[in-house]
C-alpha atoms as a PDB file:
ATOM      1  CA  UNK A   1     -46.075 174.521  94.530  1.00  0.00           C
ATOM      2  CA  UNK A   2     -49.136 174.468  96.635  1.00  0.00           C
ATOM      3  CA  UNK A   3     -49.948 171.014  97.050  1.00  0.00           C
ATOM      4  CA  UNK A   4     -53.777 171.595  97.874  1.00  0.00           C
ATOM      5  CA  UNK A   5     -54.108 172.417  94.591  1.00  0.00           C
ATOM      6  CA  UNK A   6     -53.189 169.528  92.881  1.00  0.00           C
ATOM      7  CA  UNK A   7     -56.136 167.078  93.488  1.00  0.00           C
ATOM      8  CA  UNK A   8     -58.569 170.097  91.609  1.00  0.00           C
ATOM      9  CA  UNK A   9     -55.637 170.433  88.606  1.00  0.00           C
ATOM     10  CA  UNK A  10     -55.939 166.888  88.096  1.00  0.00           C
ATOM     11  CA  UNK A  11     -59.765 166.550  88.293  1.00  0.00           C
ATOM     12  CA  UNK A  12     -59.979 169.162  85.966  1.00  0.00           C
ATOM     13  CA  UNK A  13     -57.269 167.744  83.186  1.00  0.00           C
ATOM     14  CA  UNK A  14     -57.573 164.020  83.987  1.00  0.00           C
ATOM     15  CA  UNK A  15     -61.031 163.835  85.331  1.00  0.00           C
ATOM     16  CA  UNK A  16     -62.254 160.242  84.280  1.00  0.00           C
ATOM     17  CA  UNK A  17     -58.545 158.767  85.145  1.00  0.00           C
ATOM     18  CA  UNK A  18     -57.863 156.777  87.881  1.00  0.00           C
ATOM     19  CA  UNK A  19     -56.222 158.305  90.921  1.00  0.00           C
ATOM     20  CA  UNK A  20     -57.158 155.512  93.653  1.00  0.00           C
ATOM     21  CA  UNK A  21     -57.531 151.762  94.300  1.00  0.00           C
ATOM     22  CA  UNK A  22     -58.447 150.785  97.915  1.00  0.00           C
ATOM     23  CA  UNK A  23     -59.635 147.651  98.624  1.00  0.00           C
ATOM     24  CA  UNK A  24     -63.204 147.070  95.828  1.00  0.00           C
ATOM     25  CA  UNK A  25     -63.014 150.676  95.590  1.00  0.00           C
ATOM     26  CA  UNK A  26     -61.468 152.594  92.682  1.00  0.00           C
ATOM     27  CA  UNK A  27     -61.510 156.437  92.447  1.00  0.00           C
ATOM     28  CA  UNK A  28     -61.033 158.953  89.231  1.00  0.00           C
ATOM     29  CA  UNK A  29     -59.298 162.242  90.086  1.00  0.00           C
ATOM     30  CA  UNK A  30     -62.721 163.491  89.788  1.00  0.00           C
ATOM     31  CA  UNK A  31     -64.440 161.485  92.115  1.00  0.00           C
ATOM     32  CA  UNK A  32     -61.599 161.754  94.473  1.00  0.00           C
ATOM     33  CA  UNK A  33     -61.136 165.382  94.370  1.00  0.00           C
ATOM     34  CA  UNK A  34     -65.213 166.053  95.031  1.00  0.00           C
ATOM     35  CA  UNK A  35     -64.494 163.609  97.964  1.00  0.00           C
ATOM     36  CA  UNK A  36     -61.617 166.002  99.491  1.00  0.00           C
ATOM     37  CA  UNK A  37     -63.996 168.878  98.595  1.00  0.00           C
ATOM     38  CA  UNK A  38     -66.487 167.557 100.368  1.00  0.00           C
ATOM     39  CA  UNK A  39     -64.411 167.080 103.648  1.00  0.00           C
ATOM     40  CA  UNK A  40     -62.630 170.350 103.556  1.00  0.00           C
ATOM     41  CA  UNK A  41     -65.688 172.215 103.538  1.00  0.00           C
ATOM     42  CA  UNK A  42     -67.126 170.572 106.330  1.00  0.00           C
ATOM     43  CA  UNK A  43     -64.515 171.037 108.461  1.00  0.00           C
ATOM     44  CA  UNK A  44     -64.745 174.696 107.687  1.00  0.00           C
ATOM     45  CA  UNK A  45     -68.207 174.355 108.479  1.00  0.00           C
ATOM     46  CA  UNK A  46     -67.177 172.805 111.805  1.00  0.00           C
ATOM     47  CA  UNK A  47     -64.915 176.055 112.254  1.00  0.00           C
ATOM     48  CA  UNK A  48     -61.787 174.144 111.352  1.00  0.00           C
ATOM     49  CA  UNK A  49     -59.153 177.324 109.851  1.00  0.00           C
ATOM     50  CA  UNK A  50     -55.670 177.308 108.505  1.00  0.00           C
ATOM     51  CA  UNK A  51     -53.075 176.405 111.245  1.00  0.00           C
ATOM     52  CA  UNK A  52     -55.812 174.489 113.021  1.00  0.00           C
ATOM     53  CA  UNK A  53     -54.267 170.695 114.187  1.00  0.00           C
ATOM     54  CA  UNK A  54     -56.316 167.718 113.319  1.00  0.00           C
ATOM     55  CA  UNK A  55     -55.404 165.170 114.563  1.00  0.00           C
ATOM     56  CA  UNK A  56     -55.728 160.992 113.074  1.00  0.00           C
ATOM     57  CA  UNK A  57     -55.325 157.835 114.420  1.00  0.00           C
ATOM     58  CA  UNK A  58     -56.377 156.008 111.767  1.00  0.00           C
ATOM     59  CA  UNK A  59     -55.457 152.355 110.076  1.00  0.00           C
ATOM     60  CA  UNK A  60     -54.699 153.143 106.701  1.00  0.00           C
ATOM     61  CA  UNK A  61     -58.437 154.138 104.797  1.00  0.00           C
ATOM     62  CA  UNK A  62     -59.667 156.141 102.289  1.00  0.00           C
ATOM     63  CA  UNK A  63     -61.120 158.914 104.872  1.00  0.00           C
ATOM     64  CA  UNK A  64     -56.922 159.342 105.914  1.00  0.00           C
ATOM     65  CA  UNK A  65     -55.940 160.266 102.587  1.00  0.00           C
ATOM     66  CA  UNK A  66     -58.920 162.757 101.922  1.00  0.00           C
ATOM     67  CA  UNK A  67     -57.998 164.034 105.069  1.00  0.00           C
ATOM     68  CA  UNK A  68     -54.418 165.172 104.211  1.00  0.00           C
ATOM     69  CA  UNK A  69     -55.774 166.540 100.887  1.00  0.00           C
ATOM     70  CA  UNK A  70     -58.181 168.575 102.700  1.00  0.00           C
ATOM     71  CA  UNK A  71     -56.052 169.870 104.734  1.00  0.00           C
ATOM     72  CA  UNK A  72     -53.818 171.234 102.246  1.00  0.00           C
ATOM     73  CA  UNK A  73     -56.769 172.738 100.612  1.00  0.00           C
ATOM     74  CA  UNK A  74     -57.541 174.789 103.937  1.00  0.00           C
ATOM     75  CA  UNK A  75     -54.278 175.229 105.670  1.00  0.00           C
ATOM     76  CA  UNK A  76     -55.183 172.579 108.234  1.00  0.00           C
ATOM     77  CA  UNK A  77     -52.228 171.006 109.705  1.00  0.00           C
ATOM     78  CA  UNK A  78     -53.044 167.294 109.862  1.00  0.00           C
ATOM     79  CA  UNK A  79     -50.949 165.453 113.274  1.00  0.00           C
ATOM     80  CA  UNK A  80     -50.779 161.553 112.416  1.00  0.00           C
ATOM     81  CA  UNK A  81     -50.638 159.649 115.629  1.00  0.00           C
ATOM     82  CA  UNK A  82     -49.729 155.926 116.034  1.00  0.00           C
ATOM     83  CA  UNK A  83     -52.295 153.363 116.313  1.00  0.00           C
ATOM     84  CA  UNK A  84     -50.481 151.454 118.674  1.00  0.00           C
ATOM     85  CA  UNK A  85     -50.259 154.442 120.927  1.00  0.00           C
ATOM     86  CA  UNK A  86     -51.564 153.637 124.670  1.00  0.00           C
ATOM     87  CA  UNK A  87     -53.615 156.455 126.528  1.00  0.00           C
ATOM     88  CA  UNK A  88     -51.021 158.619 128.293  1.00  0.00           C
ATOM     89  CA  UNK A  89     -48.961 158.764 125.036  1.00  0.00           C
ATOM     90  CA  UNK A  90     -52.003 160.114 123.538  1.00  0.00           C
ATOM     91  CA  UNK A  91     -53.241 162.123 125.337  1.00  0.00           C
ATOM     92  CA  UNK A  92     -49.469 163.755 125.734  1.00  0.00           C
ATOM     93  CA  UNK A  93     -49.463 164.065 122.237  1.00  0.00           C
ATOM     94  CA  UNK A  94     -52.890 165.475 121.762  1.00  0.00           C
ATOM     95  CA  UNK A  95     -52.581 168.392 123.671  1.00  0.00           C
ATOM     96  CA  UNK A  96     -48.568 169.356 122.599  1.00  0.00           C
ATOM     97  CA  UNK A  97     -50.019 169.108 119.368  1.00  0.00           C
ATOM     98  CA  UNK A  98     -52.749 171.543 120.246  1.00  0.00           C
ATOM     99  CA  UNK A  99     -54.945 169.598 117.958  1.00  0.00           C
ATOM    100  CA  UNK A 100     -58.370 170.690 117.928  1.00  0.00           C
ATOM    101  CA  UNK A 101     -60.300 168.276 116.038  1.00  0.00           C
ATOM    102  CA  UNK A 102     -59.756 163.956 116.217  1.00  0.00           C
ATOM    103  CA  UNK A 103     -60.735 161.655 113.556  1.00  0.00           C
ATOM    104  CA  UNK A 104     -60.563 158.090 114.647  1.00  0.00           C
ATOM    105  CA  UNK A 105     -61.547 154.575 113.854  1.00  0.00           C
ATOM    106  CA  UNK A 106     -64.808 153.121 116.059  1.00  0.00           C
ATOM    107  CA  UNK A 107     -61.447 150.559 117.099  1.00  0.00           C
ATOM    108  CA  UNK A 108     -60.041 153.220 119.402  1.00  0.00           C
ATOM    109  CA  UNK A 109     -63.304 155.211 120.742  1.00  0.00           C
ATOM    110  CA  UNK A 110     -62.494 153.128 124.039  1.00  0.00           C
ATOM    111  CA  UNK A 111     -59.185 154.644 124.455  1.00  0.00           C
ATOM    112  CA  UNK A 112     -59.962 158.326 123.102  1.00  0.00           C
ATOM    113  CA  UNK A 113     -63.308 157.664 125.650  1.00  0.00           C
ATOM    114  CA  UNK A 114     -60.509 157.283 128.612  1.00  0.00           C
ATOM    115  CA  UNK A 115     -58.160 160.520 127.096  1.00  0.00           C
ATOM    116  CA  UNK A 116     -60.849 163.494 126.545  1.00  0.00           C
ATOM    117  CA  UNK A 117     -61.710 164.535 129.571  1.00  0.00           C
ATOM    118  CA  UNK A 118     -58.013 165.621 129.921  1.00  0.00           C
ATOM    119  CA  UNK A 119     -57.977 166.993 126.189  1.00  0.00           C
ATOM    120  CA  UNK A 120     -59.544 169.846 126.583  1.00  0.00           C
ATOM    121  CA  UNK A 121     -58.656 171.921 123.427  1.00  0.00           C
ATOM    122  CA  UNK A 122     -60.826 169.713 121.552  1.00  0.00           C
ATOM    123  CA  UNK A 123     -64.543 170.466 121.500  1.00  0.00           C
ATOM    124  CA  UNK A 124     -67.150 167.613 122.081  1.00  0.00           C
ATOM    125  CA  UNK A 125     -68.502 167.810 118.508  1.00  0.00           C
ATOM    126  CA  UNK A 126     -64.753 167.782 117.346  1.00  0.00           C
ATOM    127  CA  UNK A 127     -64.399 164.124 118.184  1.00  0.00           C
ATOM    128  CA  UNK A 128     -64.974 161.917 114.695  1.00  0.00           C
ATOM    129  CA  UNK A 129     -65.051 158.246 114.148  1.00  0.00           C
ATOM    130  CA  UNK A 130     -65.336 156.700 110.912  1.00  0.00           C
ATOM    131  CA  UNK A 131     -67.242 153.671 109.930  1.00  0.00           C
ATOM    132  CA  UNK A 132     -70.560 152.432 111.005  1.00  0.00           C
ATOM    133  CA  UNK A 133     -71.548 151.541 114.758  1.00  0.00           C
ATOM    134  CA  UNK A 134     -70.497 154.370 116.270  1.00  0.00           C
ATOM    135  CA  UNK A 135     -70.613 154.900 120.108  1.00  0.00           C
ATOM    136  CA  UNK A 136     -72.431 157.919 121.662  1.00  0.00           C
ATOM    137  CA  UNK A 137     -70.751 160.655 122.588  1.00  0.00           C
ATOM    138  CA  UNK A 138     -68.867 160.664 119.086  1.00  0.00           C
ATOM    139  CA  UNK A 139     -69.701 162.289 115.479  1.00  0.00           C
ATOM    140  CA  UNK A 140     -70.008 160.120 112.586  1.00  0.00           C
ATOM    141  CA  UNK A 141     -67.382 161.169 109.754  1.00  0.00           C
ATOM    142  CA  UNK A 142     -69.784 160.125 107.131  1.00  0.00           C
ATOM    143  CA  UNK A 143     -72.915 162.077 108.353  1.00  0.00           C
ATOM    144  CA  UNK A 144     -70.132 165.607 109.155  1.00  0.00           C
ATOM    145  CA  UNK A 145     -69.474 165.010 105.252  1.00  0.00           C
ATOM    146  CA  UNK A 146     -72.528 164.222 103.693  1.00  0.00           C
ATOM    147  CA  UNK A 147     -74.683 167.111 102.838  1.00  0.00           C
ATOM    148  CA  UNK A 148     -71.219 169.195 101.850  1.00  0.00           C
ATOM    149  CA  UNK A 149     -70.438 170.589  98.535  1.00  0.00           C
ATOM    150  CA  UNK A 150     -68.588 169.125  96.259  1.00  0.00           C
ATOM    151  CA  UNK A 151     -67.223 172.526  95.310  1.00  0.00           C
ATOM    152  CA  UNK A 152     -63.574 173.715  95.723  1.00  0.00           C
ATOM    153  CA  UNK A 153     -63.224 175.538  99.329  1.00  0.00           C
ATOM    154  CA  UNK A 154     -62.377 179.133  99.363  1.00  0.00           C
ATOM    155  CA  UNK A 155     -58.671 179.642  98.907  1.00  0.00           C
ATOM    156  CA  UNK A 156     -56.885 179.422 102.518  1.00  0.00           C
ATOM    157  CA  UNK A 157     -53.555 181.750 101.394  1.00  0.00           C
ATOM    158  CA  UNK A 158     -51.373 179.171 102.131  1.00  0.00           C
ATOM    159  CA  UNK A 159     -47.805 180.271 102.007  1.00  0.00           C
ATOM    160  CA  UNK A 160     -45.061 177.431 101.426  1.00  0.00           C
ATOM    161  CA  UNK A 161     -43.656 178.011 104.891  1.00  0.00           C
ATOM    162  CA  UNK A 162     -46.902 177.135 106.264  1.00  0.00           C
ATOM    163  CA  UNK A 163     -47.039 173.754 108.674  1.00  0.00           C
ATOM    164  CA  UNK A 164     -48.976 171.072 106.681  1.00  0.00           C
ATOM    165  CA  UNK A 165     -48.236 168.598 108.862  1.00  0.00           C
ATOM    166  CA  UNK A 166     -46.591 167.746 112.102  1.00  0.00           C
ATOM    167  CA  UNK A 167     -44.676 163.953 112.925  1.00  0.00           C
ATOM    168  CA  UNK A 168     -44.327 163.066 116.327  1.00  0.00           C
ATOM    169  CA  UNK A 169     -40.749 160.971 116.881  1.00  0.00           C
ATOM    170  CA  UNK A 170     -41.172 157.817 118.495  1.00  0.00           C
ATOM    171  CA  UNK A 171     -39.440 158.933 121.847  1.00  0.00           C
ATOM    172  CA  UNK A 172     -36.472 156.444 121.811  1.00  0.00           C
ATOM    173  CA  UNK A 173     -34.343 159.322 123.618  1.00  0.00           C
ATOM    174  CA  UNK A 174     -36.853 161.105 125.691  1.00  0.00           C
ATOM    175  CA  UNK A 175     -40.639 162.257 124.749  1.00  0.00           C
ATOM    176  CA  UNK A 176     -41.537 162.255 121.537  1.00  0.00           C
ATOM    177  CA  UNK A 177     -40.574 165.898 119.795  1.00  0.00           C
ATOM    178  CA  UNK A 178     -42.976 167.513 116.710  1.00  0.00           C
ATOM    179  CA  UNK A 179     -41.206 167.660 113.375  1.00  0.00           C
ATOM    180  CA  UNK A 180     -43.034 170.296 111.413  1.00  0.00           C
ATOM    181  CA  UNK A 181     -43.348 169.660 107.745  1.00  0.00           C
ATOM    182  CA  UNK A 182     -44.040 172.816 105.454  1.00  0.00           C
ATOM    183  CA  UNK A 183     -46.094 173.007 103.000  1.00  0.00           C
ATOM    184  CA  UNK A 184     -42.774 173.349 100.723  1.00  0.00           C
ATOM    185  CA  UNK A 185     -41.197 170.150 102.277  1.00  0.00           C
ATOM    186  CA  UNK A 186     -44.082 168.021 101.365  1.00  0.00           C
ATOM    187  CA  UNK A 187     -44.173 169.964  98.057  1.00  0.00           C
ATOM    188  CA  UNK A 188     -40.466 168.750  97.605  1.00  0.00           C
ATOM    189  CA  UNK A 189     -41.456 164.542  98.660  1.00  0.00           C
END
């Protein structure tokens, strides 16, 4: 089972049903799935490709779930990161992750400020923060999603061996190790 596909199955047969409650907010399928569309084609539009590493540290939000939706629509592999995580563990993480793209809260543009200089596999345009009041130097998640279609993104020929995401250990016996999840593992959860 391709997992990217499900959001668009269930917008189609369940449209008007509700998928999501966060917070005052509350989301059909439909509105939820135009929402993940709407990401995944901008970051295809921001030359994001299948086995590309995004990378989040983000408190738990309705821009982190479209985000591992998207990236199962594209083939994306999406590289959660503690919030609690100090620079040098970030910036470790960042580039054994190869990540190539951050999205952020405006709560951690300080420490990601300190880190990108020595990140250099992410481009300056690649750095996102979410929210309002954000800080120069950074790209506004809601204006890279805003003018994007709502349409499904082209299919990304995602096979079920492909890495959909990848969990960093917390490091208790040494540094932190990736543990790739396949598409089929998450398929499986």
């Amino acid at each position: 089972m391709n997992i990217g596909t499900l959001p668009a199955r269930h917008a189609r047969y369940r449209g008007d049903h509700l998928a999501v409650v966060f917070k005052d907010q509350r989301l059909t399928y439909r509105r939820l799935n135009a929402r993940i569309n709407r990401l995944a084609n901008a970051m295809l539009g921001a030359g994001i490709s299948k086995g590309d590493k995004v990378a989040t540290i983000l408190p738990n939000s309705l821009e982190l779930l479209d985000l591992y939706w998207a990236a199962a629509k594209i083939g994306a592999v999406v590289v959660p990161s503690s919030t609690l995580l100090q620079e040098s563990g970030l910036k470790t993480l960042l580039n054994k992750s190869d990540c190539v793209m951050v999205v952020s809260a405006p709560l951690f543009a300080e420490t990601l400020n300190a880190v990108r200089a020595d990140v250099p596999g992410v481009a300056e345009d690649r750095w996102i923060l979410t929210g309002s009041d954000i800080p120069d130097g950074f790209r506004s998640y809601d204006d890279l999603v805003s003018d994007q279609s709502e349409a499904e993104p082209p299919d990304a020929g995602i096979d079920l061996e492909d890495p959909y995401n990848i969990i960093y250990s917390s490091g208790t016996t040494g540094e932190p190790k990736g543990i790739i999840h396949t598409h089929r593992i998450r398929g499986n959860y």
